[in-house]
N, C-alpha and C. Protein backbone atom coordinates (compact mmCIF):
# COMPACT_ATOMS: atom_id res chain seq x y z
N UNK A 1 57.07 7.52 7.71
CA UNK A 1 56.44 7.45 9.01
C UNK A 1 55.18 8.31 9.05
N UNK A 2 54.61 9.12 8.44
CA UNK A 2 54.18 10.44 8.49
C UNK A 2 52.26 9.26 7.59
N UNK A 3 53.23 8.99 6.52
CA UNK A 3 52.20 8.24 5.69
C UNK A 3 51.34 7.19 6.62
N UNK A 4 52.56 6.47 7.29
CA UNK A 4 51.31 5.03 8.65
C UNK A 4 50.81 6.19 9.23
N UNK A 5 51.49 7.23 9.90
CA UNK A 5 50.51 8.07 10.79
C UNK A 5 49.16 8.31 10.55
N UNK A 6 49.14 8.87 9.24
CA UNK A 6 47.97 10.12 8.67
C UNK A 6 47.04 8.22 8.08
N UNK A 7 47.60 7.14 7.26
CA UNK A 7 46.71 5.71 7.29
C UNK A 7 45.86 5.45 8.91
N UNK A 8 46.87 5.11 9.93
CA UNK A 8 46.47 4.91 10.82
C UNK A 8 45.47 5.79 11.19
N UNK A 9 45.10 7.17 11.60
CA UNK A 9 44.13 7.93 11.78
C UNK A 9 42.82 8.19 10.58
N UNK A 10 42.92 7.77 9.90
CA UNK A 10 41.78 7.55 8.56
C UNK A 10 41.24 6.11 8.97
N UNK A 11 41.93 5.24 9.51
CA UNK A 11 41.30 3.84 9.86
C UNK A 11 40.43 4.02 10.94
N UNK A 12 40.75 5.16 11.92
CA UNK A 12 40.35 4.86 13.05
C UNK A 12 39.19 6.14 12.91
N UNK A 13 39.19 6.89 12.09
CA UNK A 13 37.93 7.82 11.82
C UNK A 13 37.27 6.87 11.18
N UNK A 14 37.32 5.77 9.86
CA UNK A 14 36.23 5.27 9.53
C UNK A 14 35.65 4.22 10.59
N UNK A 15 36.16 3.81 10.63
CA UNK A 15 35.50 2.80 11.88
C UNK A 15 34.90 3.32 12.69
N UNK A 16 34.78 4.93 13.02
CA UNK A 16 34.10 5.61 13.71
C UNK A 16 32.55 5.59 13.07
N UNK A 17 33.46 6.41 11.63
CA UNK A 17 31.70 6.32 10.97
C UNK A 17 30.73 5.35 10.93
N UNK A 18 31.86 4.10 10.61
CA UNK A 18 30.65 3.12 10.53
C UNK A 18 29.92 2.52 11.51
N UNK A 19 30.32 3.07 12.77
CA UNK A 19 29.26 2.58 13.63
C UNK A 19 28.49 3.32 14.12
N UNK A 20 28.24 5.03 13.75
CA UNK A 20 27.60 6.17 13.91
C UNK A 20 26.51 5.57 13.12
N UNK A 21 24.97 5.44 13.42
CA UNK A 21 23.72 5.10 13.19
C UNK A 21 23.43 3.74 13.53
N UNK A 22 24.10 3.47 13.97
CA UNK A 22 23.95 1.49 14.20
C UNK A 22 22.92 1.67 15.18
N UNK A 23 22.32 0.48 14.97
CA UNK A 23 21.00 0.29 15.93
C UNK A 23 21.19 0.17 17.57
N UNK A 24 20.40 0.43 18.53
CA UNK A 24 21.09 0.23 19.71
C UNK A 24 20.80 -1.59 20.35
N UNK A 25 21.87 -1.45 20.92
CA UNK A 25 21.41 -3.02 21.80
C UNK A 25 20.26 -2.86 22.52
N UNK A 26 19.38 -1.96 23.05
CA UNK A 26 18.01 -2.03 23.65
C UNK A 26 17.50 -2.57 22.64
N UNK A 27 17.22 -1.70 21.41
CA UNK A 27 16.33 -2.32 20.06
C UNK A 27 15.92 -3.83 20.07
N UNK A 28 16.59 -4.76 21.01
CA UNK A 28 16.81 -6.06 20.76
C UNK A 28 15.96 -6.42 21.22
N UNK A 29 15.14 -5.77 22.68
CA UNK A 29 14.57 -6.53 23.74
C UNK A 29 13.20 -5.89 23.36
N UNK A 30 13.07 -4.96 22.73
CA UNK A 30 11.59 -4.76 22.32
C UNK A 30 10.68 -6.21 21.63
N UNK A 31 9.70 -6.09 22.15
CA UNK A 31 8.75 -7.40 21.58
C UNK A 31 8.24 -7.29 20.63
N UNK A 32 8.53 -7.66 19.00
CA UNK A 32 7.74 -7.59 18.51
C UNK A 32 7.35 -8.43 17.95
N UNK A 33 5.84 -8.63 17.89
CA UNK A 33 4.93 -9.55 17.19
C UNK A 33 5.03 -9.49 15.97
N UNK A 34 5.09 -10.66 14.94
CA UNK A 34 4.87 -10.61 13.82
C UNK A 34 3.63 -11.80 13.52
N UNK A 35 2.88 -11.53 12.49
CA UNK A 35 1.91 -12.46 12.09
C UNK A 35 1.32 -12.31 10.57
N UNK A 36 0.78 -13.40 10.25
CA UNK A 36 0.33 -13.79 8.45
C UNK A 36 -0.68 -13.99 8.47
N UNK A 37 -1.48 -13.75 7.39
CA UNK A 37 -2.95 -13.72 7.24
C UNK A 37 -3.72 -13.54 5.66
N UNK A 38 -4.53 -13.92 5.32
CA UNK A 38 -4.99 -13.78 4.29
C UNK A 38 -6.46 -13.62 4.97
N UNK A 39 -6.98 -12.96 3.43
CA UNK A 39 -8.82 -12.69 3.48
C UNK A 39 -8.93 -12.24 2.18
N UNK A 40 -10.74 -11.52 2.22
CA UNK A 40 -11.30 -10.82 0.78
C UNK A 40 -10.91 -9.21 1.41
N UNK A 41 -11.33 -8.76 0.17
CA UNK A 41 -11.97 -7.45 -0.18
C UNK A 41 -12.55 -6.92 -1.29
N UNK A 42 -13.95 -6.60 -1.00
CA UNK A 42 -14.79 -5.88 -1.84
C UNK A 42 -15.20 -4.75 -1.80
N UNK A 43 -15.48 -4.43 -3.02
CA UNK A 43 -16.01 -2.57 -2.90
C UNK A 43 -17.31 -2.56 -3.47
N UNK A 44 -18.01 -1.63 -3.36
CA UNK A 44 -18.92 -1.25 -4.30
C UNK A 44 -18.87 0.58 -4.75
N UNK A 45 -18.43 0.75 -5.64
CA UNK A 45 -17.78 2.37 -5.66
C UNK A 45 -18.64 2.33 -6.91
N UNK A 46 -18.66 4.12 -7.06
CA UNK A 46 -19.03 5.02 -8.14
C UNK A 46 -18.05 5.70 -9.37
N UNK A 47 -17.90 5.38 -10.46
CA UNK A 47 -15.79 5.41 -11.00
C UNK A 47 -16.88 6.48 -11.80
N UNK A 48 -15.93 7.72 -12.27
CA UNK A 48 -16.12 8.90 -12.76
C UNK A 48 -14.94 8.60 -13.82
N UNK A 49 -14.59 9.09 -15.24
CA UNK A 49 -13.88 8.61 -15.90
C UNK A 49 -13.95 9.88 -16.96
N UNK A 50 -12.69 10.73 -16.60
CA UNK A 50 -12.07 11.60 -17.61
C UNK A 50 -11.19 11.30 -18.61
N UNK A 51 -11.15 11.93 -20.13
CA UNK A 51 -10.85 11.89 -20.87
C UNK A 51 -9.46 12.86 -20.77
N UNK A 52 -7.87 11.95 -21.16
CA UNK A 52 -6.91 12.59 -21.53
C UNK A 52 -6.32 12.65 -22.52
N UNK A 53 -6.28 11.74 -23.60
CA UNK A 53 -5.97 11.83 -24.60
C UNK A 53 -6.94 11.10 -25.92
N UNK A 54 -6.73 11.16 -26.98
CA UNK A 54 -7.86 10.09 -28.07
C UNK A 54 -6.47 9.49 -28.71
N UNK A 55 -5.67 9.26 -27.83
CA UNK A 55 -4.68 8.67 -28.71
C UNK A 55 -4.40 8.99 -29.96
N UNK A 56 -4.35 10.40 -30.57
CA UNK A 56 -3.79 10.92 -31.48
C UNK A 56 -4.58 10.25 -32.97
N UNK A 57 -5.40 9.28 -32.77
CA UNK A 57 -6.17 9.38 -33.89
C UNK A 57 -7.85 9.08 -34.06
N UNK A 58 -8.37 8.29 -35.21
CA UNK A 58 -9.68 8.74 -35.51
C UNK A 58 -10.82 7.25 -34.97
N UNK A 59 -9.82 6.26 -34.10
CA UNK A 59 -10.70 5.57 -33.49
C UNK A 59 -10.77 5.62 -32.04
N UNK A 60 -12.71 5.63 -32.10
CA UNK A 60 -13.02 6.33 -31.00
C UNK A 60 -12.71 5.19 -29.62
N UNK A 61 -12.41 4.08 -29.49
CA UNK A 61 -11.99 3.42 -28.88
C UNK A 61 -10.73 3.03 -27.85
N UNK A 62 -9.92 3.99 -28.58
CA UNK A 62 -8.69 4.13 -27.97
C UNK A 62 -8.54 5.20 -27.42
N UNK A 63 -8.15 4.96 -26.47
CA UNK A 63 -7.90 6.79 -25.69
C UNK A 63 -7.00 6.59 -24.17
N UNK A 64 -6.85 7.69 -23.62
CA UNK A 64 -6.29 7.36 -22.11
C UNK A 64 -7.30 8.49 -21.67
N UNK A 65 -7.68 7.57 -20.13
CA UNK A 65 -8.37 7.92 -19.07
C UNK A 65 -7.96 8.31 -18.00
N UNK A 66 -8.82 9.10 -17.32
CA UNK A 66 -8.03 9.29 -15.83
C UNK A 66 -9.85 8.90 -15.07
N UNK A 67 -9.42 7.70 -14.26
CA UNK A 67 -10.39 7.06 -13.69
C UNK A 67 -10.50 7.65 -11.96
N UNK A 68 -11.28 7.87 -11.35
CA UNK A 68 -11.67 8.79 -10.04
C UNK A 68 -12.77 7.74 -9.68
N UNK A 69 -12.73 6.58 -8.25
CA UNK A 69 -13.32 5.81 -7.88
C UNK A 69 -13.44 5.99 -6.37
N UNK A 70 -14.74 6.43 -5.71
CA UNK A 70 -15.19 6.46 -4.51
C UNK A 70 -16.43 5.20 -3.90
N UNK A 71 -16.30 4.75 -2.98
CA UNK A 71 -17.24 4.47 -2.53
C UNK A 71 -17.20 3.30 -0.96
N UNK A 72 -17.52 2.47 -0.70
CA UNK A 72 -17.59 1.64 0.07
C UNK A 72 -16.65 0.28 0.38
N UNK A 73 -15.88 -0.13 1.30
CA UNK A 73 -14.92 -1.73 0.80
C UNK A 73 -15.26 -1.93 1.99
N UNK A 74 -15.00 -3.57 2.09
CA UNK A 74 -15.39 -4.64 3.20
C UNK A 74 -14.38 -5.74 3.52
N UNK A 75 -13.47 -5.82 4.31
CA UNK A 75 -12.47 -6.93 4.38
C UNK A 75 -12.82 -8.25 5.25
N UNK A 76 -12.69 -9.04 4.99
CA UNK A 76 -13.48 -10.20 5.88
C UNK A 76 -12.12 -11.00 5.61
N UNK A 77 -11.72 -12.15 7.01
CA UNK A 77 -10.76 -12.27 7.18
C UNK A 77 -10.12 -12.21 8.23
N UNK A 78 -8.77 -12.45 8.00
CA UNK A 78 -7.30 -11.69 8.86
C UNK A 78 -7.43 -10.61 9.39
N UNK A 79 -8.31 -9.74 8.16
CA UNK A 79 -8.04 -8.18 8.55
C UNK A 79 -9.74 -7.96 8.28
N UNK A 80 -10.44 -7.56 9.15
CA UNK A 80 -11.66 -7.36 8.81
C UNK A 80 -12.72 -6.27 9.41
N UNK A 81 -13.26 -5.07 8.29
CA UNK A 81 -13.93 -3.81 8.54
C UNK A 81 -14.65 -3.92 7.77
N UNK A 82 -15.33 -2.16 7.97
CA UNK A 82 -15.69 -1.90 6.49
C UNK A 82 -15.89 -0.35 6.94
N UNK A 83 -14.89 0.27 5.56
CA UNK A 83 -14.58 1.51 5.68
C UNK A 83 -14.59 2.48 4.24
N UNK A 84 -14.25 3.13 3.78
CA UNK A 84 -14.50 4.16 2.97
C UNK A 84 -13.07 3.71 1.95
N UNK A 85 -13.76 3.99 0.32
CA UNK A 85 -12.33 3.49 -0.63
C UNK A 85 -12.36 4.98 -1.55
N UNK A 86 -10.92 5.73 -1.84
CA UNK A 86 -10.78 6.37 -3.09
C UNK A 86 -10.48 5.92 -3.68
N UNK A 87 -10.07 5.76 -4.75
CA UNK A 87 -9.02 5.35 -5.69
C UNK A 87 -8.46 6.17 -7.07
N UNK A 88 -7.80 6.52 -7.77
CA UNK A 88 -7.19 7.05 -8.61
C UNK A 88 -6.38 6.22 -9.26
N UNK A 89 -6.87 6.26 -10.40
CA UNK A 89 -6.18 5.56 -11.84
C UNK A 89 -5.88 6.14 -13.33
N UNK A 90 -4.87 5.64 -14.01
CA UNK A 90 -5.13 6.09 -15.20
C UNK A 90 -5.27 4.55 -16.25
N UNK A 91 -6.30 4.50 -17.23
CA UNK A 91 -6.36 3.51 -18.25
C UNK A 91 -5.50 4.03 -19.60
N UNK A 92 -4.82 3.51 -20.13
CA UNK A 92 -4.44 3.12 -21.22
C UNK A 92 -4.54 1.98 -22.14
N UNK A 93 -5.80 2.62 -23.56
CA UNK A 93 -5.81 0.87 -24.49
C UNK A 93 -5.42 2.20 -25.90
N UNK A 94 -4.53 3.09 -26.16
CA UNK A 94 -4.20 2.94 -27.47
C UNK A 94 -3.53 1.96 -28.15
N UNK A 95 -2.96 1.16 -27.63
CA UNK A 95 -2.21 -0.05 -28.40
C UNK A 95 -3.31 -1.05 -28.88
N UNK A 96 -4.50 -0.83 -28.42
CA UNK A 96 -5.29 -2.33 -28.63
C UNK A 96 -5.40 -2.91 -27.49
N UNK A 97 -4.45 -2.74 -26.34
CA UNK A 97 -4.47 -3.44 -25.21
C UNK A 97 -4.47 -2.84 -24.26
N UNK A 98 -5.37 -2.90 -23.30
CA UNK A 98 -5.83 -1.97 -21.73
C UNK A 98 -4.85 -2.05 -20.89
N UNK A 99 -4.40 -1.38 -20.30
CA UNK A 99 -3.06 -1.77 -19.51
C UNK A 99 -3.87 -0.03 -18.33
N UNK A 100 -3.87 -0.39 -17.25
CA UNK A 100 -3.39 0.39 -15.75
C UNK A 100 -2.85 0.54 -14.64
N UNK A 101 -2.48 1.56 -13.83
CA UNK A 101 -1.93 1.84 -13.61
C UNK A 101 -2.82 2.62 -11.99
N UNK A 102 -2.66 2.05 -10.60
CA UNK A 102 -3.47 2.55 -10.12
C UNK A 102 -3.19 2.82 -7.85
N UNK A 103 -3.61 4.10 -7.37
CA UNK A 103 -3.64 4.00 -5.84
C UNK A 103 -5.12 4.19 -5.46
N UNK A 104 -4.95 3.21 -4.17
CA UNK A 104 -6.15 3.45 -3.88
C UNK A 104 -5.93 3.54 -2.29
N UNK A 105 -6.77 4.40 -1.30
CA UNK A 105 -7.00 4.47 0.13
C UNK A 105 -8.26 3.84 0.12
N UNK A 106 -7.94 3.06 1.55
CA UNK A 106 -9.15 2.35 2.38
C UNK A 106 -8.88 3.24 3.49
N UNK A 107 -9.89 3.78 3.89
CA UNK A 107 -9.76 4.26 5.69
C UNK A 107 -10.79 3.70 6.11
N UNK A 108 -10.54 2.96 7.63
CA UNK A 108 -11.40 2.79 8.55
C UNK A 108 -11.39 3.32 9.82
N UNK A 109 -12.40 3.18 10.13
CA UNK A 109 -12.58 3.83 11.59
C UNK A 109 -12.73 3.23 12.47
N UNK A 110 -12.83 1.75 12.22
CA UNK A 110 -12.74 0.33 12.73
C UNK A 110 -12.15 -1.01 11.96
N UNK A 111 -11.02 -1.41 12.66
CA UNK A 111 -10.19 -2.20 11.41
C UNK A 111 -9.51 -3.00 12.07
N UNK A 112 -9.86 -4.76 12.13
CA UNK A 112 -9.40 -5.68 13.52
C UNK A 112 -8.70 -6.49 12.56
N UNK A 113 -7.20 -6.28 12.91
CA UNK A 113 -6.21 -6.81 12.04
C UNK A 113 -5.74 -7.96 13.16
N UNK A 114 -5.29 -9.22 13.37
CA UNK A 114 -4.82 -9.96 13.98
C UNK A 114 -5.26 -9.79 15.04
N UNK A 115 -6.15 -9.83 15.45
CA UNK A 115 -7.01 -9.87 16.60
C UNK A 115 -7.17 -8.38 17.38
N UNK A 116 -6.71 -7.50 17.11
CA UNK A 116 -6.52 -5.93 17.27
C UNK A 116 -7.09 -5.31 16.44
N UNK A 117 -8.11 -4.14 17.47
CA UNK A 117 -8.96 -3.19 16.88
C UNK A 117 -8.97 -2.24 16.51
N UNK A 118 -9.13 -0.86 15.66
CA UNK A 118 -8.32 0.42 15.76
C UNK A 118 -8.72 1.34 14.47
N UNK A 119 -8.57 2.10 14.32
CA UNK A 119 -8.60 2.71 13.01
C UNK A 119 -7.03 2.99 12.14
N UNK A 120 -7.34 2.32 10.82
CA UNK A 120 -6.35 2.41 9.84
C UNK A 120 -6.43 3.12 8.73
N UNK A 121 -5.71 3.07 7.84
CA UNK A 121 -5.60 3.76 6.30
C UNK A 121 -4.73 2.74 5.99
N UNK A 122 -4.94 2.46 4.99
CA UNK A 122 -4.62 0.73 4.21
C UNK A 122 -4.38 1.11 2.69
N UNK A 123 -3.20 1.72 2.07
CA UNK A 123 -2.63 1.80 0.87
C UNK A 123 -2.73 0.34 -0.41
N UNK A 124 -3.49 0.47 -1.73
CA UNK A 124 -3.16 -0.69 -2.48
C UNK A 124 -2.78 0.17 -4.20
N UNK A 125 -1.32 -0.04 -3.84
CA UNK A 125 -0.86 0.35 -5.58
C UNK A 125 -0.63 -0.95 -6.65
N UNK A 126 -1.06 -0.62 -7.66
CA UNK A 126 -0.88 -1.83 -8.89
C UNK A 126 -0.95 -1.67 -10.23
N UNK A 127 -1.03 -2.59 -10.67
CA UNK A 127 -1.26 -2.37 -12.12
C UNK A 127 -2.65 -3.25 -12.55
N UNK A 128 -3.28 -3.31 -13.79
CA UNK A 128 -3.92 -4.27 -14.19
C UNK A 128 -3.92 -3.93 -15.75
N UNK A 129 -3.38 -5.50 -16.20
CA UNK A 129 -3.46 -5.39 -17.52
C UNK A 129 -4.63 -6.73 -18.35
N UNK A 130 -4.78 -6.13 -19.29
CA UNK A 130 -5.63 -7.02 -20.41
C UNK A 130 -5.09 -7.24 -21.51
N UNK A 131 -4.08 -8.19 -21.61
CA UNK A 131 -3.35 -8.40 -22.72
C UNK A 131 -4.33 -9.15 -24.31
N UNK A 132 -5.34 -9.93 -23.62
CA UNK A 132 -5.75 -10.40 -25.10
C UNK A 132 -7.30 -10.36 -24.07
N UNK A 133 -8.22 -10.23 -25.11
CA UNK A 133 -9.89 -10.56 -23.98
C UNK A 133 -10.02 -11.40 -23.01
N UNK A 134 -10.55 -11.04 -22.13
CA UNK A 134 -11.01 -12.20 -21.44
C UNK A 134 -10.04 -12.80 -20.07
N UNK A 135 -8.69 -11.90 -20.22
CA UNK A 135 -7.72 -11.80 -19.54
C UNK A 135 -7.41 -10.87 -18.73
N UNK A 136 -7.33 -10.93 -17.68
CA UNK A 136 -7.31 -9.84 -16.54
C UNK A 136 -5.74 -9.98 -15.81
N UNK A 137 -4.52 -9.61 -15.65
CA UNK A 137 -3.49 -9.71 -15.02
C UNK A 137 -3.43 -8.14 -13.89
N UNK A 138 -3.24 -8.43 -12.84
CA UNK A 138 -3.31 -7.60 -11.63
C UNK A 138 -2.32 -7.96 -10.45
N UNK A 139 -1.60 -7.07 -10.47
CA UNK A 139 -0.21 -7.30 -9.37
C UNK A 139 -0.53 -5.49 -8.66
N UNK A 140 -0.44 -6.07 -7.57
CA UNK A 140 -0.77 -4.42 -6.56
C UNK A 140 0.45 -5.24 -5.30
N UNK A 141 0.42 -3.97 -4.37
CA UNK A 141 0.71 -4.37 -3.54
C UNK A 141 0.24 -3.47 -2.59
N UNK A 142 0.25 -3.87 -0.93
CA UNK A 142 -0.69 -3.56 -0.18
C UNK A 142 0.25 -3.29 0.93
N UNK A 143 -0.22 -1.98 2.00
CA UNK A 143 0.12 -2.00 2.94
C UNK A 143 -0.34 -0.88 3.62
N UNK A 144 -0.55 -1.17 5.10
CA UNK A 144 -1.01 -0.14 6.26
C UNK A 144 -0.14 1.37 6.23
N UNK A 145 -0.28 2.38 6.40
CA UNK A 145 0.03 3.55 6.02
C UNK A 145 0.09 3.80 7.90
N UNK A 146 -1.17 3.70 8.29
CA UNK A 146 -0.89 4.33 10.02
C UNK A 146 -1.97 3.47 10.83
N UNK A 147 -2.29 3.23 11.81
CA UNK A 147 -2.85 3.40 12.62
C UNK A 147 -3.13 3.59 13.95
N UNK A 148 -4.51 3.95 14.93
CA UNK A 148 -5.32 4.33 15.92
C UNK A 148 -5.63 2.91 16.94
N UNK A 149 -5.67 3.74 17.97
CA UNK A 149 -6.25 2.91 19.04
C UNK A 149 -4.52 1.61 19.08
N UNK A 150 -5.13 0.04 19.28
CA UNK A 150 -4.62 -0.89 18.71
C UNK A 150 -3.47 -1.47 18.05
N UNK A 151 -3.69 0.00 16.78
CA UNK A 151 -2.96 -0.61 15.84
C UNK A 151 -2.29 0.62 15.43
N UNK A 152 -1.73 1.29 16.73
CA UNK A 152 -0.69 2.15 16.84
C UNK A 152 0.51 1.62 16.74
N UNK A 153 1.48 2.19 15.33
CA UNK A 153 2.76 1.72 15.38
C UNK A 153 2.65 0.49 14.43
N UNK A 154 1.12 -0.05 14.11
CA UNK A 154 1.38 -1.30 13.03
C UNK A 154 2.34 -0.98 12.17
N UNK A 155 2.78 -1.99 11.57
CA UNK A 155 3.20 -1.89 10.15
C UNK A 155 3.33 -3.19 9.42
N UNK A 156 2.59 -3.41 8.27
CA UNK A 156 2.07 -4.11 7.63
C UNK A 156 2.12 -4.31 5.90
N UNK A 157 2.63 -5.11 5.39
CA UNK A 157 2.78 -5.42 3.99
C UNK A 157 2.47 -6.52 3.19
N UNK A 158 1.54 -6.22 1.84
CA UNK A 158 1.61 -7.58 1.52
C UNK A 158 1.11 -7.08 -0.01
N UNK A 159 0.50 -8.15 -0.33
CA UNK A 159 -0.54 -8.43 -2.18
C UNK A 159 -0.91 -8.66 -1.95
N UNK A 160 -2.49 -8.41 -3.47
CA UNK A 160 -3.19 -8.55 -3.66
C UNK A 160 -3.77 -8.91 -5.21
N UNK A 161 -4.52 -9.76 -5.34
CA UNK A 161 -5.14 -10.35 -6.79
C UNK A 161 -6.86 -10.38 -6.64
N UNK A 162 -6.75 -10.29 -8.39
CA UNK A 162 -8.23 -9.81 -7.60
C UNK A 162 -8.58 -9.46 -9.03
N UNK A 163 -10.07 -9.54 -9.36
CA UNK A 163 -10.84 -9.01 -10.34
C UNK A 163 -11.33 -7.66 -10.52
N UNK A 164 -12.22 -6.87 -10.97
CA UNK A 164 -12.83 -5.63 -10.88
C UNK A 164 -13.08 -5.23 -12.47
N UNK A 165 -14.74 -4.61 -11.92
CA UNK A 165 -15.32 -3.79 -13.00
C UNK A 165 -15.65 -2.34 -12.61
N UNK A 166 -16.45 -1.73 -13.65
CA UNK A 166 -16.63 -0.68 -13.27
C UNK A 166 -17.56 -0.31 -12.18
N UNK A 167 -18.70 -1.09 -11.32
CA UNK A 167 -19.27 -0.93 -10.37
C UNK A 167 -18.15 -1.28 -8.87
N UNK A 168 -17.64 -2.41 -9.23
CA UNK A 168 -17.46 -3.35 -8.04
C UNK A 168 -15.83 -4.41 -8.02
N UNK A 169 -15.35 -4.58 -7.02
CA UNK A 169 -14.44 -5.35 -7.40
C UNK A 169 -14.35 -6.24 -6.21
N UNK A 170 -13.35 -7.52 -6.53
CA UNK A 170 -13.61 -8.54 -5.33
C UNK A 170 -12.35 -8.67 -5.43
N UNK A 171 -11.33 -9.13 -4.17
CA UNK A 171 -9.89 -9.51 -4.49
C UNK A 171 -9.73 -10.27 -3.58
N UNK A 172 -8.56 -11.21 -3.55
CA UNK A 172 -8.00 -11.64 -2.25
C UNK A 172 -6.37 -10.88 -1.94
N UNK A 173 -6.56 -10.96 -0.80
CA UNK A 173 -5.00 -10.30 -0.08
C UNK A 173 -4.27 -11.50 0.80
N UNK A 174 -2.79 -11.26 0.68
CA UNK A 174 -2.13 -11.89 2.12
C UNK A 174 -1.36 -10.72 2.48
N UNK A 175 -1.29 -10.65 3.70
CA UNK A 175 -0.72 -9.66 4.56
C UNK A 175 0.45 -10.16 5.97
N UNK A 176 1.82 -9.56 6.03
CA UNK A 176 2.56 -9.67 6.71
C UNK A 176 2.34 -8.47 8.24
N UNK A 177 2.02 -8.74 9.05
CA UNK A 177 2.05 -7.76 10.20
C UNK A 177 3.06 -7.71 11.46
N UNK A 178 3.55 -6.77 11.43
CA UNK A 178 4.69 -6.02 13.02
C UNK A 178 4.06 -5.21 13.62
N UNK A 179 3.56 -5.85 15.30
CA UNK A 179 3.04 -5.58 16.01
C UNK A 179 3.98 -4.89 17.36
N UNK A 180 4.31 -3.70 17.63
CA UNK A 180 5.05 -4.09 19.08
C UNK A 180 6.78 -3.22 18.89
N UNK A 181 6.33 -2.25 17.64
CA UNK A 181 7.48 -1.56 17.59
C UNK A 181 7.28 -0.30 17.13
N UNK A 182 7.79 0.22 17.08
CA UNK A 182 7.70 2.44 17.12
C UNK A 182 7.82 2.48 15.16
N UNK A 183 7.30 2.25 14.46
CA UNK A 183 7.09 2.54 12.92
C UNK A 183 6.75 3.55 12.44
N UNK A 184 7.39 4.36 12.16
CA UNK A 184 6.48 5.71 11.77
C UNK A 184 7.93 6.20 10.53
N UNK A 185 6.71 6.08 8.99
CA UNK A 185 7.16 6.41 7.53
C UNK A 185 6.58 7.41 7.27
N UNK A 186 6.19 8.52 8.19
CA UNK A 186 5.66 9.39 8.10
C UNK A 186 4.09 10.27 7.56
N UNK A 187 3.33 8.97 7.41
CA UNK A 187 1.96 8.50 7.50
C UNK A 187 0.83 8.63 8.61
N UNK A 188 1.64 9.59 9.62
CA UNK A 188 0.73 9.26 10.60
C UNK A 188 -0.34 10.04 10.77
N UNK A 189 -0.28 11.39 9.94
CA UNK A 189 -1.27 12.33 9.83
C UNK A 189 -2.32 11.66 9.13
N UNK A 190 -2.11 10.66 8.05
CA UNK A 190 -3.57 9.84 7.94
C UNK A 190 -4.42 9.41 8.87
N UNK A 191 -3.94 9.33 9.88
CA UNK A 191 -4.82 9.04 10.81
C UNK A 191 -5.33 9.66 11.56
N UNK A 192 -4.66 11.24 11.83
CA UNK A 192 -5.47 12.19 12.92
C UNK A 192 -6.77 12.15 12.70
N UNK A 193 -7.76 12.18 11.98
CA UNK A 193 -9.26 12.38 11.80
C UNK A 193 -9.98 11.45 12.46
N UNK A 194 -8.70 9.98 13.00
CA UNK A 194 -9.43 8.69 13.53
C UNK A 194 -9.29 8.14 14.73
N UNK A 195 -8.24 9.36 15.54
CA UNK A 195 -8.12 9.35 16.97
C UNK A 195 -9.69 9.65 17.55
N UNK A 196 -9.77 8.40 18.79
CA UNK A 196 -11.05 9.07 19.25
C UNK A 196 -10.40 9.51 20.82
């Protein structure tokens, strides 16, 4: 008897737990917008390009880089500004084959995503590889970090493909957007500089 007792009270504590964090039934009636979109983006940046390794031997060709890219991007589109790009990368071709590895910030100070105006910071991490010449493979993925005004509370995800050299690069994006709900991944200090 002692054993159903002490079962019975372990059933009725977990069932407790599991509904400790559950979402609330208000959560339901909040509105939120969702919407899809595609466009470009281009840059025109200045890439600075440090030396980290020579790949351990005597051709001067192979090496790993640490690539440092500032300058200008333009989104036309779904999502369309034009705001300030860093970026940070590292290249790797000791194998013979270029392969990277790369983040980059867009901030704007004006940034009209689905018909809404505002200032953002717009995250794109990826890779890009060059498996044989002449071949460019590039998988990133993209998404809003915070924003101002508008596009307070966005939150936004998607890819991007896309070319790039060392002056300039051109890509296309599609982008998923949630409009109309309290989002915060703790990103939002990217944006204090863009409250007006």
């Amino acid at each position: 008897m002692q054993t159903t007792t002490v079962l019975r009270m372990a059933a009725i504590a977990l069932t407790g737990l599991a509904t400790i964090g559950q979402p609330q039934a208000s959560a339901d009636k909040v509105k939120v917008e969702e919407f899809y979109g595609t466009g470009l983006r281009a840059t025109s940046v200045v890439r600075v390009s440090e030396p980290i390794s020579d790949c351990g031997d005597t051709n001067a060709a192979t090496n790993i880089v640490h690539q440092t890219s500032t300058g200008t991007v333009t989104y036309t589109g779904f999502m369309a500004g034009t705001g300030e790009v860093v970026s940070d990368g590292l290249s790797d071709n000791c194998a013979g084959q270029t392969h990277n590895s790369f983040r980059l910030i867009d901030t704007f100070e004006s940034l009209t995503v689905a018909g809404r105006t505002g200032g953002a910071v717009v995250e794109i991490v990826g890779r890009l590889s060059s498996p044989t010449p002449g071949l460019t493979l590039n998988e990133s993925r993209m998404r809003i970090l915070c924003g101002t005004g508008e596009l307070k509370g966005v939150h936004a995800e998607g890819t991007v493909v896309g070319t790039s050299t060392s002056t300039s690069a051109f890509s296309a994006f599609q982008v998923w957007v949630h409009l109309g709900h309290n989002h915060d991944v703790g990103f939002d200090f990217l944006c204090r500089d863009l409250e007006r």
